[in-house]
PDB file of N, CA and C in Angstrom:
ATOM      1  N   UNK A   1      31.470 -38.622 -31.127  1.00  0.00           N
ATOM      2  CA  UNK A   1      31.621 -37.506 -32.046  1.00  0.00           C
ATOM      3  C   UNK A   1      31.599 -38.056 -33.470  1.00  0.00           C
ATOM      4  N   UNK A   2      30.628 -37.492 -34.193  1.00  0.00           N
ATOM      5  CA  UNK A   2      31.108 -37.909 -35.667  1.00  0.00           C
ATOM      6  C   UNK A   2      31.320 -37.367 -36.315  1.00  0.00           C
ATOM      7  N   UNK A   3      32.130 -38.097 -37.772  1.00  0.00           N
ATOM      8  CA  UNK A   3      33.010 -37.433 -38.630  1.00  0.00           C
ATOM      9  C   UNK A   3      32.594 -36.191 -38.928  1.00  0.00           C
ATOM     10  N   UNK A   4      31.536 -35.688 -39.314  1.00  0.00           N
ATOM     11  CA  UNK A   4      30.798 -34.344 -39.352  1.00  0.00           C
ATOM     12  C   UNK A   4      30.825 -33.103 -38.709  1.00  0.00           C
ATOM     13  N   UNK A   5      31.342 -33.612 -37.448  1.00  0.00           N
ATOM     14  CA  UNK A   5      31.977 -32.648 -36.310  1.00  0.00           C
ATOM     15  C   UNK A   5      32.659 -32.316 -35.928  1.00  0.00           C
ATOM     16  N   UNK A   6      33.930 -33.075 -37.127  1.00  0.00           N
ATOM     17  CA  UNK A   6      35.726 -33.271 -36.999  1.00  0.00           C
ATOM     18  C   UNK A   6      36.074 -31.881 -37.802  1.00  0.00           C
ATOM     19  N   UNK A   7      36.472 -30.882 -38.023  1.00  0.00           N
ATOM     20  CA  UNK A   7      37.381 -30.006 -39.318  1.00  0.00           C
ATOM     21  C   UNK A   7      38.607 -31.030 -39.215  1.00  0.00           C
ATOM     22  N   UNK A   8      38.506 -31.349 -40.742  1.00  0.00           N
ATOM     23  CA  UNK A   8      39.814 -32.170 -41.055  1.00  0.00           C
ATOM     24  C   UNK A   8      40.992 -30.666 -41.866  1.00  0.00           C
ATOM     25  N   UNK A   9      42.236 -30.682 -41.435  1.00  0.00           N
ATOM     26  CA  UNK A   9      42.901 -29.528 -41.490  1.00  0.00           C
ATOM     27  C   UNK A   9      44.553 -30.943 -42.161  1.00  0.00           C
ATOM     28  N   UNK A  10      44.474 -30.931 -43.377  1.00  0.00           N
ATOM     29  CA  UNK A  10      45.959 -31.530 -43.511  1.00  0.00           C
ATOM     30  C   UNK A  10      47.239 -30.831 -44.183  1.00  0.00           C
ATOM     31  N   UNK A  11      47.975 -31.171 -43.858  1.00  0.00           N
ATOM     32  CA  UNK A  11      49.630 -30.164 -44.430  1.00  0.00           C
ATOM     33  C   UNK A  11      50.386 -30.653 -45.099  1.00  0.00           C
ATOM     34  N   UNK A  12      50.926 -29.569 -45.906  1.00  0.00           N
ATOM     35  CA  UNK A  12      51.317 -30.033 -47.004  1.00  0.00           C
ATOM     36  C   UNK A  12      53.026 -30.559 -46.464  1.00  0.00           C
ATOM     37  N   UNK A  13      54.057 -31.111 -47.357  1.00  0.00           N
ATOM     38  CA  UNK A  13      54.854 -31.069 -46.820  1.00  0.00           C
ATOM     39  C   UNK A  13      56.201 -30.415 -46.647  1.00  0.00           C
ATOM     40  N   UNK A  14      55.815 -29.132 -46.898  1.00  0.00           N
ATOM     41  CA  UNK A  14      56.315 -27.747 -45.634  1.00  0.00           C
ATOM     42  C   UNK A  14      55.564 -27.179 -45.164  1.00  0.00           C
ATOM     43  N   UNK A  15      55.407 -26.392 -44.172  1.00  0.00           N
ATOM     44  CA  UNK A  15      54.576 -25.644 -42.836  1.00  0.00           C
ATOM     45  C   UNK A  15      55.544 -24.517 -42.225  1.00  0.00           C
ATOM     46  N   UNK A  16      55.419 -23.629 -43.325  1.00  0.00           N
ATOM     47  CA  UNK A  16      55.987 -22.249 -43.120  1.00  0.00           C
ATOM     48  C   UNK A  16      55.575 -21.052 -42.113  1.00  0.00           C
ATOM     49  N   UNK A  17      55.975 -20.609 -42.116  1.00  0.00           N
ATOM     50  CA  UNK A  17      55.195 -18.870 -42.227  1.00  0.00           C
ATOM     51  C   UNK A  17      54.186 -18.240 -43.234  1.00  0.00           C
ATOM     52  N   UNK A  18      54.679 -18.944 -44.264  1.00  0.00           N
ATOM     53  CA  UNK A  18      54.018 -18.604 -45.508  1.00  0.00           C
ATOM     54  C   UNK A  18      52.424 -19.105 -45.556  1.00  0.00           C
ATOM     55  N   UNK A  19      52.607 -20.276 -44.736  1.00  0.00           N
ATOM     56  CA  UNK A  19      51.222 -21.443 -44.726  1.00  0.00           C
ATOM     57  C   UNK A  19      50.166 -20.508 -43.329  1.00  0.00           C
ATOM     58  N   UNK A  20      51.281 -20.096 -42.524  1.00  0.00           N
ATOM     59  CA  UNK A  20      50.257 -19.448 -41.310  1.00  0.00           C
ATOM     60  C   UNK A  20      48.846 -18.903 -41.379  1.00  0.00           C
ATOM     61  N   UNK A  21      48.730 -17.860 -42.216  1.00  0.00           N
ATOM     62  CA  UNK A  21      47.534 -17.235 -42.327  1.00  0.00           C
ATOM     63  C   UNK A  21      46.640 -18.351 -42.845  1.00  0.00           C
ATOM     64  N   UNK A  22      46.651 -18.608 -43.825  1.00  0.00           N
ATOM     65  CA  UNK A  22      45.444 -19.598 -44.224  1.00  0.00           C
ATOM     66  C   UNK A  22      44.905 -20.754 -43.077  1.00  0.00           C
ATOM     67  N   UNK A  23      46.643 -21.481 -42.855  1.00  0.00           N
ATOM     68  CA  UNK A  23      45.897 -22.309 -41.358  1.00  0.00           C
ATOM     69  C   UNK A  23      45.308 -21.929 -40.131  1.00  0.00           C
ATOM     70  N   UNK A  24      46.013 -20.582 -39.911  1.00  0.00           N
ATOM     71  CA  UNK A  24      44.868 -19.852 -38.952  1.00  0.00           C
ATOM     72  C   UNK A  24      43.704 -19.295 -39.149  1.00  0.00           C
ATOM     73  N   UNK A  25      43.317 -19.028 -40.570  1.00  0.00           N
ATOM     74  CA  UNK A  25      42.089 -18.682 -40.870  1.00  0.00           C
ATOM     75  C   UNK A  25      41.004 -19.954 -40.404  1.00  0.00           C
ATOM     76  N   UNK A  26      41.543 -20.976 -41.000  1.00  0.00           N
ATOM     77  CA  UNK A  26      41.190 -22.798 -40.694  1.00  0.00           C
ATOM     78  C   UNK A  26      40.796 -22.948 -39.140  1.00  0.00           C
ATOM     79  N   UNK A  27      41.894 -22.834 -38.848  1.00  0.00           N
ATOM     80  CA  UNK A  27      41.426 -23.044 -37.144  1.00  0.00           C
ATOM     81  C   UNK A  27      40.337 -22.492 -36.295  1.00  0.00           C
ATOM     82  N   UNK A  28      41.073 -20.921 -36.349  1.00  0.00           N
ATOM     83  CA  UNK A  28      40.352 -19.929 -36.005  1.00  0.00           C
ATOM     84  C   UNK A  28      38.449 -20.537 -36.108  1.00  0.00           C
ATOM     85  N   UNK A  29      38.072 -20.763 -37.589  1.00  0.00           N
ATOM     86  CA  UNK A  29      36.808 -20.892 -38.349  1.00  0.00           C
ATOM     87  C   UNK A  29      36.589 -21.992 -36.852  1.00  0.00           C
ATOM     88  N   UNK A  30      36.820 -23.251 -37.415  1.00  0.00           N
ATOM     89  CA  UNK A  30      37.184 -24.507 -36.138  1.00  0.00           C
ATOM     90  C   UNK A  30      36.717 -24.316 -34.838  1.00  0.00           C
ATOM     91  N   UNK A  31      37.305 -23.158 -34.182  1.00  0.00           N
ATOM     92  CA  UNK A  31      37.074 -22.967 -32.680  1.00  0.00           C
ATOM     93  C   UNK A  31      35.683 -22.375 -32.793  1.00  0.00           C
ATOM     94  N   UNK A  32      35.140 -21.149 -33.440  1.00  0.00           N
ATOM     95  CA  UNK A  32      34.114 -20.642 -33.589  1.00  0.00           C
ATOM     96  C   UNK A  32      33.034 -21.390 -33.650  1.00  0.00           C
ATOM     97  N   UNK A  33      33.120 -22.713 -34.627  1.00  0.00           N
ATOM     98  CA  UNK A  33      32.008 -23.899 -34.781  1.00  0.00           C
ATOM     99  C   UNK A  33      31.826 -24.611 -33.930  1.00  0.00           C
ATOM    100  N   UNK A  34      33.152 -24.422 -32.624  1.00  0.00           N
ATOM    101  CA  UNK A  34      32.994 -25.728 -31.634  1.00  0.00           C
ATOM    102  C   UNK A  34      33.241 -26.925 -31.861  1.00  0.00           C
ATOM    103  N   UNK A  35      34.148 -26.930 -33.287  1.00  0.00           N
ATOM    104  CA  UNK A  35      34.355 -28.084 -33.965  1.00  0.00           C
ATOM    105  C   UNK A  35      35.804 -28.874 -33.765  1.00  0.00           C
ATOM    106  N   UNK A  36      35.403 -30.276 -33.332  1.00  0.00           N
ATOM    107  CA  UNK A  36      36.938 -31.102 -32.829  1.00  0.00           C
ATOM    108  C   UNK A  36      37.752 -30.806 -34.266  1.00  0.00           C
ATOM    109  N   UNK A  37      39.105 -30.604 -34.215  1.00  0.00           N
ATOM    110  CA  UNK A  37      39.961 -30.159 -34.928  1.00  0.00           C
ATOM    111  C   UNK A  37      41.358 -31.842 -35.487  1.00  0.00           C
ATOM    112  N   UNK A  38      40.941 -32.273 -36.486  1.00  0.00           N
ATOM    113  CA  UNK A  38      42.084 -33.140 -36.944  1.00  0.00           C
ATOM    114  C   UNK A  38      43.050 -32.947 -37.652  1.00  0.00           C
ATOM    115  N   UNK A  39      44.121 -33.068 -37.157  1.00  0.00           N
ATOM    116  CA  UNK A  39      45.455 -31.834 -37.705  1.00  0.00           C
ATOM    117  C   UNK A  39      46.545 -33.275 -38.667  1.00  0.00           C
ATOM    118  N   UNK A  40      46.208 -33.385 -39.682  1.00  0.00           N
ATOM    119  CA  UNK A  40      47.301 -34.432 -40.199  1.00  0.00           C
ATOM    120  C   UNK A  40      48.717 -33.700 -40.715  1.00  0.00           C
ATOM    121  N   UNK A  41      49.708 -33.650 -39.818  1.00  0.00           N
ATOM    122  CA  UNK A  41      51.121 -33.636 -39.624  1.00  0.00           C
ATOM    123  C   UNK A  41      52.086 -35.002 -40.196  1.00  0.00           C
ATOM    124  N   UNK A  42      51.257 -35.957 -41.265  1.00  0.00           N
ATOM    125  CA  UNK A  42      51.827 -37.032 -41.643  1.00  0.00           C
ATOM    126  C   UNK A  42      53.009 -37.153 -42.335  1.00  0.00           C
ATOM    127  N   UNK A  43      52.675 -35.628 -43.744  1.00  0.00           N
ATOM    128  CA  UNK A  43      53.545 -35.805 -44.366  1.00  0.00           C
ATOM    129  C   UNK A  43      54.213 -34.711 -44.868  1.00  0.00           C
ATOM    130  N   UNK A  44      54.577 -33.728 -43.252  1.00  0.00           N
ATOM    131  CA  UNK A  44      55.625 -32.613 -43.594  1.00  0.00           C
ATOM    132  C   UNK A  44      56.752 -33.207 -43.247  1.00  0.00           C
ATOM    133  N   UNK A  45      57.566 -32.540 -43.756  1.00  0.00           N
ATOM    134  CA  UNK A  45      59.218 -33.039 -44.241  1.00  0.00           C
ATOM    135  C   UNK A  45      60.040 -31.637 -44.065  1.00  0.00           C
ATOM    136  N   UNK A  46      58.880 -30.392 -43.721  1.00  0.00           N
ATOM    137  CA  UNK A  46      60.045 -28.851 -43.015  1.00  0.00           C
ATOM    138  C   UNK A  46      58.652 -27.953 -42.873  1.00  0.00           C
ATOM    139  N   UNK A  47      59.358 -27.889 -41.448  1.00  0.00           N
ATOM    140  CA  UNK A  47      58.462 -27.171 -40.345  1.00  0.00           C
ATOM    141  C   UNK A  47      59.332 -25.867 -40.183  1.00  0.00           C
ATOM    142  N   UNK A  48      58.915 -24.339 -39.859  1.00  0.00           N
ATOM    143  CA  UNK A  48      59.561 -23.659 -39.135  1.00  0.00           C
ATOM    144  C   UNK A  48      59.149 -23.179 -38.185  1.00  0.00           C
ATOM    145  N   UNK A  49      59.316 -22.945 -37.099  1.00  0.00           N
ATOM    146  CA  UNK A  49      59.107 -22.027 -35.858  1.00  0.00           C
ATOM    147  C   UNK A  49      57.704 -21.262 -35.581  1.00  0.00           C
ATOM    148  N   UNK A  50      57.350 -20.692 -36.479  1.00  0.00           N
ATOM    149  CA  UNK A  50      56.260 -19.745 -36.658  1.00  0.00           C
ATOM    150  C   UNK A  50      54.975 -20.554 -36.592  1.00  0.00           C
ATOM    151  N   UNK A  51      55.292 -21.605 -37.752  1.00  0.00           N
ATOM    152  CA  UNK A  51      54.425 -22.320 -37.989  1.00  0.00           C
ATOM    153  C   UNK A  51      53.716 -23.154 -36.351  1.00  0.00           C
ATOM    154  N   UNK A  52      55.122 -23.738 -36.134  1.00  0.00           N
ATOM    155  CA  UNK A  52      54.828 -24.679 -34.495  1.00  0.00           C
ATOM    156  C   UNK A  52      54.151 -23.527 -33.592  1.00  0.00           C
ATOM    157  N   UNK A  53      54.390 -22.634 -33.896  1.00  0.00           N
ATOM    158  CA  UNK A  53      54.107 -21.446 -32.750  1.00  0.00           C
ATOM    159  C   UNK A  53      52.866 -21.617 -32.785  1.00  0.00           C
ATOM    160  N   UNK A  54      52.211 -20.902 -33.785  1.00  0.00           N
ATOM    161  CA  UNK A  54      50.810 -21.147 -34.135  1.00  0.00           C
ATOM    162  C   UNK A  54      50.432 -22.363 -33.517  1.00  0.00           C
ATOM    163  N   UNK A  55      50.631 -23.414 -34.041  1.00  0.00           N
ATOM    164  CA  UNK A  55      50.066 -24.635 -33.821  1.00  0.00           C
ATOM    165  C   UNK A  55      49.820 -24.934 -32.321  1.00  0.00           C
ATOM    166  N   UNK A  56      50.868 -23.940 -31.459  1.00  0.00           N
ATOM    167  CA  UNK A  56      50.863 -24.616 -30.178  1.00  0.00           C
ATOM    168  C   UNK A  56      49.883 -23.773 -29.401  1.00  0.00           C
ATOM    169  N   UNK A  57      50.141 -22.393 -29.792  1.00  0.00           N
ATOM    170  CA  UNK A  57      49.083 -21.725 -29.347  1.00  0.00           C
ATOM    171  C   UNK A  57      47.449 -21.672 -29.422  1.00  0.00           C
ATOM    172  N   UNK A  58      47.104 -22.228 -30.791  1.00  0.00           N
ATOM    173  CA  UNK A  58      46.079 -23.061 -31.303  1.00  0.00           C
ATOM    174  C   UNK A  58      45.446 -24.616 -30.284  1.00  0.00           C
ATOM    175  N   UNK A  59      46.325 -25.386 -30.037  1.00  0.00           N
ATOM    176  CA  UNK A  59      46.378 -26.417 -29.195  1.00  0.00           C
ATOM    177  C   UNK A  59      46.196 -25.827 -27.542  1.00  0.00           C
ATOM    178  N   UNK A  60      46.598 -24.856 -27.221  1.00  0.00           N
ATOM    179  CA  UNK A  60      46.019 -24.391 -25.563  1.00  0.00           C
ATOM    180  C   UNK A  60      45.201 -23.474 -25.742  1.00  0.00           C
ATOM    181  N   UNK A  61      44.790 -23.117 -26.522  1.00  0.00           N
ATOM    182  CA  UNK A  61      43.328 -22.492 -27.060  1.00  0.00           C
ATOM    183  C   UNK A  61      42.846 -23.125 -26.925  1.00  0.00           C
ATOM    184  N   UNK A  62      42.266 -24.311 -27.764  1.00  0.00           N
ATOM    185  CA  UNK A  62      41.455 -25.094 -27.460  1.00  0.00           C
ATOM    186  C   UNK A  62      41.579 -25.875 -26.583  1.00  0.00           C
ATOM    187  N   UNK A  63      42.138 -26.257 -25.948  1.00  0.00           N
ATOM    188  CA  UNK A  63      42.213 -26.991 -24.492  1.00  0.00           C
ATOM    189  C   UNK A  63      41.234 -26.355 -23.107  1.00  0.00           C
ATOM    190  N   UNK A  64      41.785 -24.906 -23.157  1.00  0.00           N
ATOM    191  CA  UNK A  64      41.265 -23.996 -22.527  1.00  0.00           C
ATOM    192  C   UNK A  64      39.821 -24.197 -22.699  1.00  0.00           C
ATOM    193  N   UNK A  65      39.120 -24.512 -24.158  1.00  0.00           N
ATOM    194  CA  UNK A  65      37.859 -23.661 -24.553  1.00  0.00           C
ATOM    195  C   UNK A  65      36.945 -25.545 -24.474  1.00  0.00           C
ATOM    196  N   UNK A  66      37.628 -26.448 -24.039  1.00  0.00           N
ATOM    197  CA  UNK A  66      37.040 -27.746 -23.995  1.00  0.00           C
ATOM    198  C   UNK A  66      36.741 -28.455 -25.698  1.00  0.00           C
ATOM    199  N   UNK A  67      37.445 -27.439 -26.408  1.00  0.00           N
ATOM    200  CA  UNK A  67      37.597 -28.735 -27.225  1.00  0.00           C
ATOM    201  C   UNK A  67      38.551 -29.470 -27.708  1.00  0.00           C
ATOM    202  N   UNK A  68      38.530 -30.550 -29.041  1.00  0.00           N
ATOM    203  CA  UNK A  68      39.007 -32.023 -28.932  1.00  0.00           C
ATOM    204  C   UNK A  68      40.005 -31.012 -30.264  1.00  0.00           C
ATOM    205  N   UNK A  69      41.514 -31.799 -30.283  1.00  0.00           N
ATOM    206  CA  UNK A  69      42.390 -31.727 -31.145  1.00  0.00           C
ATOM    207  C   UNK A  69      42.710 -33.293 -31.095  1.00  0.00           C
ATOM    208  N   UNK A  70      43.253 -33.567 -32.400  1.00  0.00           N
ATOM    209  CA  UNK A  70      43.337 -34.827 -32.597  1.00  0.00           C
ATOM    210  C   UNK A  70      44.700 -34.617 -33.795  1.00  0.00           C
ATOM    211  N   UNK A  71      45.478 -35.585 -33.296  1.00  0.00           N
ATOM    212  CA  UNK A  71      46.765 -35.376 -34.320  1.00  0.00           C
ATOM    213  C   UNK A  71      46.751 -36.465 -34.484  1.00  0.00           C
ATOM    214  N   UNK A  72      47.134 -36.953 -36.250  1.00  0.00           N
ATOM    215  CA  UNK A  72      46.770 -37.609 -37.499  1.00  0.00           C
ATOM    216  C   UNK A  72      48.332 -38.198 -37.633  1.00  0.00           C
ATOM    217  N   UNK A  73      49.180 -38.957 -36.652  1.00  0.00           N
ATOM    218  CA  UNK A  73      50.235 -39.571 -37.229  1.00  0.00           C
ATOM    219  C   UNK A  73      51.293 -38.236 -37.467  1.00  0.00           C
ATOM    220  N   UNK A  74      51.672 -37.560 -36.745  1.00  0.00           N
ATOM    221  CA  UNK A  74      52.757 -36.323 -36.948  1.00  0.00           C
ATOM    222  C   UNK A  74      53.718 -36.939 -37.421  1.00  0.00           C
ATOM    223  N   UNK A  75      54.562 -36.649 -38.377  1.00  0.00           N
ATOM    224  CA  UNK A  75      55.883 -36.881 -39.706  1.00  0.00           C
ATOM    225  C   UNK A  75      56.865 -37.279 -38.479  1.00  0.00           C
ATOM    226  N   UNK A  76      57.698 -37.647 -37.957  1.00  0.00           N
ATOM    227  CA  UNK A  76      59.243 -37.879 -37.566  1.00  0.00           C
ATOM    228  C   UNK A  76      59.796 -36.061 -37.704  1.00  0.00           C
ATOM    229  N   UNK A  77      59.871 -35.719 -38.638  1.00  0.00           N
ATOM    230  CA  UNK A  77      60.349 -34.382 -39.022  1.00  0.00           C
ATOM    231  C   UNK A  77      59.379 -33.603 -38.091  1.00  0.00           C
ATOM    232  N   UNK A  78      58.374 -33.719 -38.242  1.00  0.00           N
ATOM    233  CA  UNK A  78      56.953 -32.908 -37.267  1.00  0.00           C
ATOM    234  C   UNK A  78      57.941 -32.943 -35.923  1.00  0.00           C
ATOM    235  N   UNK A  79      57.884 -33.897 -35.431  1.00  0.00           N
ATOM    236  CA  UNK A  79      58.137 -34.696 -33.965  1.00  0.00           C
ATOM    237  C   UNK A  79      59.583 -33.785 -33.432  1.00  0.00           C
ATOM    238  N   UNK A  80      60.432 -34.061 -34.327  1.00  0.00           N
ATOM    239  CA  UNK A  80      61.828 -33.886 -34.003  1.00  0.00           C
ATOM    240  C   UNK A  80      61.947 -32.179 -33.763  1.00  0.00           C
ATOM    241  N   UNK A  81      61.320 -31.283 -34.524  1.00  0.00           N
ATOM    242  CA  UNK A  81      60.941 -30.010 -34.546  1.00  0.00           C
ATOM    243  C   UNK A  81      60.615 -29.825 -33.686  1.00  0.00           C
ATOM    244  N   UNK A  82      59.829 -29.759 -32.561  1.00  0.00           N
ATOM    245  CA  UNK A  82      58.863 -29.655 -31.919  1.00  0.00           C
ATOM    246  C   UNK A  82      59.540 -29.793 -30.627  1.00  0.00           C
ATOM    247  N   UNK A  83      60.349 -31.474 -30.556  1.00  0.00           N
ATOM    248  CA  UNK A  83      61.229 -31.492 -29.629  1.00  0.00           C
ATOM    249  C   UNK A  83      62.502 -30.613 -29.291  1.00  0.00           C
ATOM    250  N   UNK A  84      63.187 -30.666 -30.709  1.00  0.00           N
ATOM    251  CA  UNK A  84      64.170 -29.519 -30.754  1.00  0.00           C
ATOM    252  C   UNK A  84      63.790 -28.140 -30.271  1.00  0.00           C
ATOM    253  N   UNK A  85      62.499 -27.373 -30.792  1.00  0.00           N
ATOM    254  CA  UNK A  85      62.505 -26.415 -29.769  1.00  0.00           C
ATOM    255  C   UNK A  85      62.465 -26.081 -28.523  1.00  0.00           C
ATOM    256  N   UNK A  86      61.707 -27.362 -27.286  1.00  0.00           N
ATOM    257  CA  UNK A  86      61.367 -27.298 -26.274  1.00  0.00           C
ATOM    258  C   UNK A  86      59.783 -27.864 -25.875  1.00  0.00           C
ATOM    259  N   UNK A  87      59.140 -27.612 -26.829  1.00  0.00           N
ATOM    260  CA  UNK A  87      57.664 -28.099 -27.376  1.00  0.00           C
ATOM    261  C   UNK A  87      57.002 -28.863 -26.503  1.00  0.00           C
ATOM    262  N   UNK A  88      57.853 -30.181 -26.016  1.00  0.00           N
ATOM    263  CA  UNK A  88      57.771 -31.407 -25.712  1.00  0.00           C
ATOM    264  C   UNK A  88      56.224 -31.757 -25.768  1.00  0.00           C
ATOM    265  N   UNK A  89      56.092 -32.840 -27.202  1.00  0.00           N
ATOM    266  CA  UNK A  89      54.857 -33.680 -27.156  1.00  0.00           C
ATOM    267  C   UNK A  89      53.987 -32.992 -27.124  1.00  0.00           C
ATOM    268  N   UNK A  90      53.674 -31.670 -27.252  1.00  0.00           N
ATOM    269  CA  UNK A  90      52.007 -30.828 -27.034  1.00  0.00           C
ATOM    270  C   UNK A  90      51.682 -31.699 -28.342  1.00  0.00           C
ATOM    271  N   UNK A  91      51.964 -32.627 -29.240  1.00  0.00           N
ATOM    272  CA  UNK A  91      51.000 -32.763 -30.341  1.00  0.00           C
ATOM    273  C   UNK A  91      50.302 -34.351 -29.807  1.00  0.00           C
ATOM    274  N   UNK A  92      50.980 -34.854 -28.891  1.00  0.00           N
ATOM    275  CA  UNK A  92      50.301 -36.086 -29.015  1.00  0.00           C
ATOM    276  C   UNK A  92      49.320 -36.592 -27.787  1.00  0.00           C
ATOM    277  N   UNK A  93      48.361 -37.069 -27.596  1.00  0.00           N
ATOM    278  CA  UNK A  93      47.075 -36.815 -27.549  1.00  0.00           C
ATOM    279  C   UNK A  93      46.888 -37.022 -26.561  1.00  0.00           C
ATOM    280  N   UNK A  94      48.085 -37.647 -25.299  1.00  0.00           N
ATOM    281  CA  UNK A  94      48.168 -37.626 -23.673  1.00  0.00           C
ATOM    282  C   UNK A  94      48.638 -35.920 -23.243  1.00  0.00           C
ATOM    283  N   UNK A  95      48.725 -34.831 -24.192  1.00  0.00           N
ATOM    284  CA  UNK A  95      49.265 -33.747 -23.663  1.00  0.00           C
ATOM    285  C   UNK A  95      48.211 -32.884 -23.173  1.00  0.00           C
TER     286      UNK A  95
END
C-alpha cells in the first residue's frame, strides 16, 4: 500500500464531542475512497466518550468493509480511556 492510499487523520490534543463531526466527516470521506485510514492518537492528553464511541464504531466499520486502520502511537491518555471504559485495545493493530 502506498502512502497515497493512506488518509492521514491526526488529533489534536483533546478529542471531544466538539471534534466529532469534522472527524466523521474525515472518515466517513475515507471509507467511501476505500482508503487505509492512519489515525495519530499521539498527542491527545483528553478524550471523552463520544469521541471513543465514534472511533470505535468507525474501527468495526471498517473491519467489516476489509479495510486497513492503522494507529499512529495512541497517547497513554488515549490508551487508559479506552481501557477505562471497557474498549479493550480495539486501537491496536492485533484487534
Amino acid at each position: 500500500m502506498t502512502p497515497d492510499h493512506i488518509k492521514e487523520i491526526d488529533f489534536a490534543e483533546q478529542l471531544s464531542l466538539a471534534d466529532c463531526a469534522e472527524i466523521y466527516l474525515q472518515l466517513l470521506n475515507a471509507m467511501a475512497e476505500g482508503r487505509a485510514v492512519s489515525l495519530n492518537a499521539s498527542r491527545v492528553e483528553r478524550v471523552d466518550t463520544a469521541a471513543l464511541q465514534l472511533l470505535y464504531g468507525f474501527q468495526r466499520d471498517a473491519v467489516a468493509q476489509g479495510l486497513v486502520t492503522i494507529w499512529s502511537k495512541p497517547s497513554k491518555v488515549f490508551c487508559d480511556a479506552v481501557d477505562t471504559i471497557g474498549m479493550h485495545a480495539f486501537y491496536l493493530q492485533d484487534a
